[in-house]
N, C-alpha and C. Protein backbone atom coordinates (compact mmCIF):
# COMPACT_ATOMS: atom_id res chain seq x y z
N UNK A 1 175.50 -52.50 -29.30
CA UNK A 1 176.73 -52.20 -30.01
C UNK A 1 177.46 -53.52 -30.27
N UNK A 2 177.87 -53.76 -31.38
CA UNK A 2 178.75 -55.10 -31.74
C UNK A 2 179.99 -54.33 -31.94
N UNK A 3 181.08 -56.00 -31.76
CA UNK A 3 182.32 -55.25 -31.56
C UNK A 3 182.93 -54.62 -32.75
N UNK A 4 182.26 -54.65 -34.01
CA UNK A 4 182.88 -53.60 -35.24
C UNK A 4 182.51 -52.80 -34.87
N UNK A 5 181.22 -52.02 -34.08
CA UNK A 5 180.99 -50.90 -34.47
C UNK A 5 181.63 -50.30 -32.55
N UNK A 6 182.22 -50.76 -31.89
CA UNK A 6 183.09 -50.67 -30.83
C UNK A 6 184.54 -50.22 -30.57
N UNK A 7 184.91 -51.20 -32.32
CA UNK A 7 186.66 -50.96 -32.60
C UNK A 7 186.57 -49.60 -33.19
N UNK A 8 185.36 -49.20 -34.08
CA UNK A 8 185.46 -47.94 -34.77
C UNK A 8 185.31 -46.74 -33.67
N UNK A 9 184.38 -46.84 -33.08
CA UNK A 9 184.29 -45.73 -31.93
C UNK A 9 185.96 -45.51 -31.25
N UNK A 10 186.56 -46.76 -30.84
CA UNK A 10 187.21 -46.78 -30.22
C UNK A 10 188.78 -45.63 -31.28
N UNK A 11 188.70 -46.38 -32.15
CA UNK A 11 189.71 -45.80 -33.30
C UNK A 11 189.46 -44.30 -33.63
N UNK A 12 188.10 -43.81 -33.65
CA UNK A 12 187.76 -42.45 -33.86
C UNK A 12 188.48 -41.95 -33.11
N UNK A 13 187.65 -42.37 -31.63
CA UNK A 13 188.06 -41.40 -30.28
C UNK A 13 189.89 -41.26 -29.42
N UNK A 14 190.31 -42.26 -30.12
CA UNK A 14 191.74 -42.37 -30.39
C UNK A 14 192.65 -42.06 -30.78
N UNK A 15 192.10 -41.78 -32.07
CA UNK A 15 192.63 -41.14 -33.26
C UNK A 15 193.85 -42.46 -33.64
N UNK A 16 193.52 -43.10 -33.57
CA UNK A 16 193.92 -44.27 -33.98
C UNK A 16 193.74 -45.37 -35.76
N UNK A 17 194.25 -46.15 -35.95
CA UNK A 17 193.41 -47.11 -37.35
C UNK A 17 192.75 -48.23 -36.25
N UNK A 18 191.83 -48.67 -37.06
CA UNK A 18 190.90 -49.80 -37.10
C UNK A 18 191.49 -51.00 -36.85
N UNK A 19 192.88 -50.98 -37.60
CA UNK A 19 193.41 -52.60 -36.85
C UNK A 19 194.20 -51.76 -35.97
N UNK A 20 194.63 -50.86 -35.18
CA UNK A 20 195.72 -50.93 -34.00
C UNK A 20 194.24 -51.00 -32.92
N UNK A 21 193.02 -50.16 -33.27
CA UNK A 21 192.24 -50.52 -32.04
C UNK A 21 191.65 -51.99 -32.08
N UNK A 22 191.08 -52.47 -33.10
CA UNK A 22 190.95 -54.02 -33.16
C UNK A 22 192.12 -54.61 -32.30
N UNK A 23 193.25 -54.47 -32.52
CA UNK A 23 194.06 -55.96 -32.08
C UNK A 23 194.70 -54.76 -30.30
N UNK A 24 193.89 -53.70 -30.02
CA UNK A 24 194.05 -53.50 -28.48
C UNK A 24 192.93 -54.35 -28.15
N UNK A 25 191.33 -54.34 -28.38
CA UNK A 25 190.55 -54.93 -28.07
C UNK A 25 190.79 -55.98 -27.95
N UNK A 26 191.28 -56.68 -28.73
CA UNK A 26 191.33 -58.24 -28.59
C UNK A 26 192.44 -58.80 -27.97
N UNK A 27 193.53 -57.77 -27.07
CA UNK A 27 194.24 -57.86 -26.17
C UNK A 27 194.00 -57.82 -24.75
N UNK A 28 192.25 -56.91 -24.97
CA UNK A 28 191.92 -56.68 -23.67
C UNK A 28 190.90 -57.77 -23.53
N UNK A 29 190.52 -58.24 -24.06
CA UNK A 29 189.51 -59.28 -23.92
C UNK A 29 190.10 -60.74 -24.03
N UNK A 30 191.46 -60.84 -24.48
CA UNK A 30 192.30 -61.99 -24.03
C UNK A 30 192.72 -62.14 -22.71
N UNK A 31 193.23 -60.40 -22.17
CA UNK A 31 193.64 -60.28 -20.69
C UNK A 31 192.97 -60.81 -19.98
N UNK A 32 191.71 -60.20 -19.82
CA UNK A 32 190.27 -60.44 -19.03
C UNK A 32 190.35 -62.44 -18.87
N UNK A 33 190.23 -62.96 -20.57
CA UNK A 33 189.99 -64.29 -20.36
C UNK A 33 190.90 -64.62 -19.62
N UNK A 34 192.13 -64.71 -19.56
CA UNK A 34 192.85 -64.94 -18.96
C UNK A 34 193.30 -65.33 -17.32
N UNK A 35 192.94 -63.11 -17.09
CA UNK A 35 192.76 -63.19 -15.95
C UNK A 35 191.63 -64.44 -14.80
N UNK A 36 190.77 -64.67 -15.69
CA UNK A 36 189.63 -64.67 -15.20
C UNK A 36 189.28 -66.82 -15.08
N UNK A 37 190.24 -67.38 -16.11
CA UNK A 37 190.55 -68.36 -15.73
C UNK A 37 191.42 -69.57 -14.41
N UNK A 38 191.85 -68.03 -13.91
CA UNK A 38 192.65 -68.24 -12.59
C UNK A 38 191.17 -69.17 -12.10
N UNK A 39 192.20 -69.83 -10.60
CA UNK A 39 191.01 -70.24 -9.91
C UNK A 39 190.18 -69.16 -9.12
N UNK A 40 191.10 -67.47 -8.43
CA UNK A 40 190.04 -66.64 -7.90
C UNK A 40 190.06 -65.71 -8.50
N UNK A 41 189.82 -65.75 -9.91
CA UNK A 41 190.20 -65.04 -10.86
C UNK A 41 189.29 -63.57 -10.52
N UNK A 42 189.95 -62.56 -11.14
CA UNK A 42 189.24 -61.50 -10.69
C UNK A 42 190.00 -60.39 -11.60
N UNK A 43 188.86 -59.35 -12.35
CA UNK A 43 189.41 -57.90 -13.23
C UNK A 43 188.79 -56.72 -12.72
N UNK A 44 189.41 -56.03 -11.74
CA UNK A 44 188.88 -54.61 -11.40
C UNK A 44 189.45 -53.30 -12.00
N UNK A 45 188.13 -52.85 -12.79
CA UNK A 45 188.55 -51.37 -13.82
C UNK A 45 187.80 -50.55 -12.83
N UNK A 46 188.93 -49.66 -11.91
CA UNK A 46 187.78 -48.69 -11.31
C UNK A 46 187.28 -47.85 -12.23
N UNK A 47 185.55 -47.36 -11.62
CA UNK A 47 184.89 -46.87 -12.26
C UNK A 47 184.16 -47.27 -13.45
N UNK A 48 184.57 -48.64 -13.86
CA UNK A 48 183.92 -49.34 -14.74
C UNK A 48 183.25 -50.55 -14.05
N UNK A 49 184.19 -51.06 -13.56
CA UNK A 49 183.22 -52.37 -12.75
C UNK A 49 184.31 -53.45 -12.28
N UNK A 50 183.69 -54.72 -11.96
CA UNK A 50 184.66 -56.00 -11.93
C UNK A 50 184.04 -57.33 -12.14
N UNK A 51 184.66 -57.72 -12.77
CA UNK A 51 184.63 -59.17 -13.58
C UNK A 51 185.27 -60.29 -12.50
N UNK A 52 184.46 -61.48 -12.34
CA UNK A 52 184.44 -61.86 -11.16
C UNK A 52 184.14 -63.03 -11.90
N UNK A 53 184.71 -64.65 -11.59
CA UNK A 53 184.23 -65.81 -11.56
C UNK A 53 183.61 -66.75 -10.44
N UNK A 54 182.37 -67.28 -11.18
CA UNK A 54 181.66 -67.73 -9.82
C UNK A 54 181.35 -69.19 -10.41
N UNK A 55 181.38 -70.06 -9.04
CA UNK A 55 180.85 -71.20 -9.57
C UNK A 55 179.33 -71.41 -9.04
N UNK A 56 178.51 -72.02 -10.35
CA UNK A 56 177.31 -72.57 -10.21
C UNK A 56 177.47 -73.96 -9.84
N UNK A 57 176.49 -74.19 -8.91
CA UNK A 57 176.34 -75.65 -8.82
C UNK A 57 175.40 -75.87 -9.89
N UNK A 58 175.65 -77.88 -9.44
CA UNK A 58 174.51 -78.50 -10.47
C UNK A 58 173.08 -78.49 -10.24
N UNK A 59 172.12 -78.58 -10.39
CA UNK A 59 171.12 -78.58 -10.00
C UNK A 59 169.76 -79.07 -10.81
N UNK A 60 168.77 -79.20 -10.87
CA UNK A 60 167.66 -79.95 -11.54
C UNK A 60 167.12 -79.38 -12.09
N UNK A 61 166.64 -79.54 -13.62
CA UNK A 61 165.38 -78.10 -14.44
C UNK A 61 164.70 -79.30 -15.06
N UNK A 62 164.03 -78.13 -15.86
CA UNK A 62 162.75 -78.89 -16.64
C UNK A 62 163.36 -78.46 -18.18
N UNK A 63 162.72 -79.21 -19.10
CA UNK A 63 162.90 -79.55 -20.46
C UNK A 63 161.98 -78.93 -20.98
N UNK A 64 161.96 -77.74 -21.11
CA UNK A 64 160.44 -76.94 -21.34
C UNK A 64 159.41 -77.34 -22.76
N UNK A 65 160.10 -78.33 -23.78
CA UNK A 65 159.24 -78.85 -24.16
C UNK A 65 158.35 -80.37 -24.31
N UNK A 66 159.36 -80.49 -23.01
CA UNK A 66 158.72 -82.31 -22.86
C UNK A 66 158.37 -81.78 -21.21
N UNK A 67 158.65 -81.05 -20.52
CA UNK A 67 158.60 -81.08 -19.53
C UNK A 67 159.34 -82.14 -18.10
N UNK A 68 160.32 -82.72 -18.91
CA UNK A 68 160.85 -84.36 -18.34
C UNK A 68 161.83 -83.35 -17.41
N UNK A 69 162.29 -83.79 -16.37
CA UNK A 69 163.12 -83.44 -15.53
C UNK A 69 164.81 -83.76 -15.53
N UNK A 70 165.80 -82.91 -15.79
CA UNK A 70 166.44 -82.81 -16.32
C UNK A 70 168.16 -82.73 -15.38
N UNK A 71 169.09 -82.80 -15.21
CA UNK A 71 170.29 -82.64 -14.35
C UNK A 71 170.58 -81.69 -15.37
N UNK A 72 171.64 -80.33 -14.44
CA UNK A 72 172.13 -79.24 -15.15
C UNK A 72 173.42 -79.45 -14.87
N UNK A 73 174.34 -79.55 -15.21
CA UNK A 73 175.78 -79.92 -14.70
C UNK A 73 176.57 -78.66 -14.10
N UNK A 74 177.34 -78.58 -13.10
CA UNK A 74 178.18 -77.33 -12.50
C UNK A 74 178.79 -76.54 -13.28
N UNK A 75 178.97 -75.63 -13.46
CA UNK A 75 179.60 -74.76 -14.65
C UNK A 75 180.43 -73.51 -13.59
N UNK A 76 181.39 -72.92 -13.99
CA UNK A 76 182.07 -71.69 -14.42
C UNK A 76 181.48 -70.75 -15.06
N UNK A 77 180.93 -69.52 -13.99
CA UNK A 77 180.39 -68.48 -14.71
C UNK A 77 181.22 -67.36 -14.62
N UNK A 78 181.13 -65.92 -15.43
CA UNK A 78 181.70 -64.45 -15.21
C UNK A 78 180.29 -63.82 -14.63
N UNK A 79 180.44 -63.40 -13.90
CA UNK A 79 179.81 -62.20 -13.56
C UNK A 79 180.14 -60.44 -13.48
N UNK A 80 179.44 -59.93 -13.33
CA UNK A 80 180.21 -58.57 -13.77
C UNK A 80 179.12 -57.79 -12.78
N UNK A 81 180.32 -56.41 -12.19
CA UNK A 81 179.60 -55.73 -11.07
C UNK A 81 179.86 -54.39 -12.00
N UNK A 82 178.88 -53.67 -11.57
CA UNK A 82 179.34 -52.34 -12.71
C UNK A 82 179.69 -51.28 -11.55
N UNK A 83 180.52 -50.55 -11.77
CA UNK A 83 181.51 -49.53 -10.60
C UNK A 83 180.19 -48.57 -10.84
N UNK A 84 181.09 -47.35 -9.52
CA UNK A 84 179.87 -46.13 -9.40
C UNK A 84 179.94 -45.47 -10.96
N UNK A 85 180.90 -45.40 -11.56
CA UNK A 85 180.70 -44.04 -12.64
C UNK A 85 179.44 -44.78 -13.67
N UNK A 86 179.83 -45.82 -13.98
CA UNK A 86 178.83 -46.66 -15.07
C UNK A 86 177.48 -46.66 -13.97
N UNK A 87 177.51 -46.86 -13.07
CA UNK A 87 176.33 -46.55 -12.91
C UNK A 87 175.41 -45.75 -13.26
N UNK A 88 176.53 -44.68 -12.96
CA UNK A 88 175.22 -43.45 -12.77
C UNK A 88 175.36 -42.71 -14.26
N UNK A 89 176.06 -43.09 -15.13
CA UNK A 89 176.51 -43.03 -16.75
C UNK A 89 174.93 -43.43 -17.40
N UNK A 90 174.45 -44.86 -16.73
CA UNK A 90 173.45 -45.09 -17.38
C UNK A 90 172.06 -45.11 -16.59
C-alpha cells in the first residue's frame, strides 16, 4: 500500500476529504519523527505496536562488487515492535 492509496482508505473510512486525511497523516508521521528524534525516543500505539530508536554501531562489510573491505559508520535506526492485535490481524 503507498501512502495515496492509505490517505484514501483512510478518508473513505472516515468519511472524511482527501486533504483533511492527507494533512492528519502527515501530522502523524511528523509526530512519530519527532517523537522519535528524542535521545530515548519512543511511540507506543497500543495494539498497534512501538516505534523505538536504536543505535547501530560501526562495523566492517564487504563491497559486494569489488569485494574490498569496507568501514560502515554508526547510524540511528527506528525499529518497530508490532503489538498483540496486529499480530494476530496478520
Amino acid at each position: 500500500m503507498t501512502k495515496a492509496e492509505l490517505v484514501e482508505t483512510m478518508a473513505t473510512d472516515a468519511g472524511i476529504s482527501k486533504v483533511a486525511a492527507a494533512a492528519a497523516l502527515n501530522a502523524f508521521i511528523d509526530g512519530v519523527a519527532k517523537a522519535l528524534k528524542k535521545k530515548e525516543g519512543k511511540v507506543t500505539l497500543v495494539g498497534f505496536g512501538t516505534f523505538t530508536r536504536a543505535r547501530r554501531k560501526a562495523r566492517k562489510g564487504r563491497n559486494p562488487q569489488t569485494g574490498e573491505p569496507i568501514k560502515i559508520k554508526a547510524a540511528s535506526v527506528v525499529k518497530f515492535r508490532p503489538g498483540k492485535k496486529l499480530r494476530e490481524a496478520v
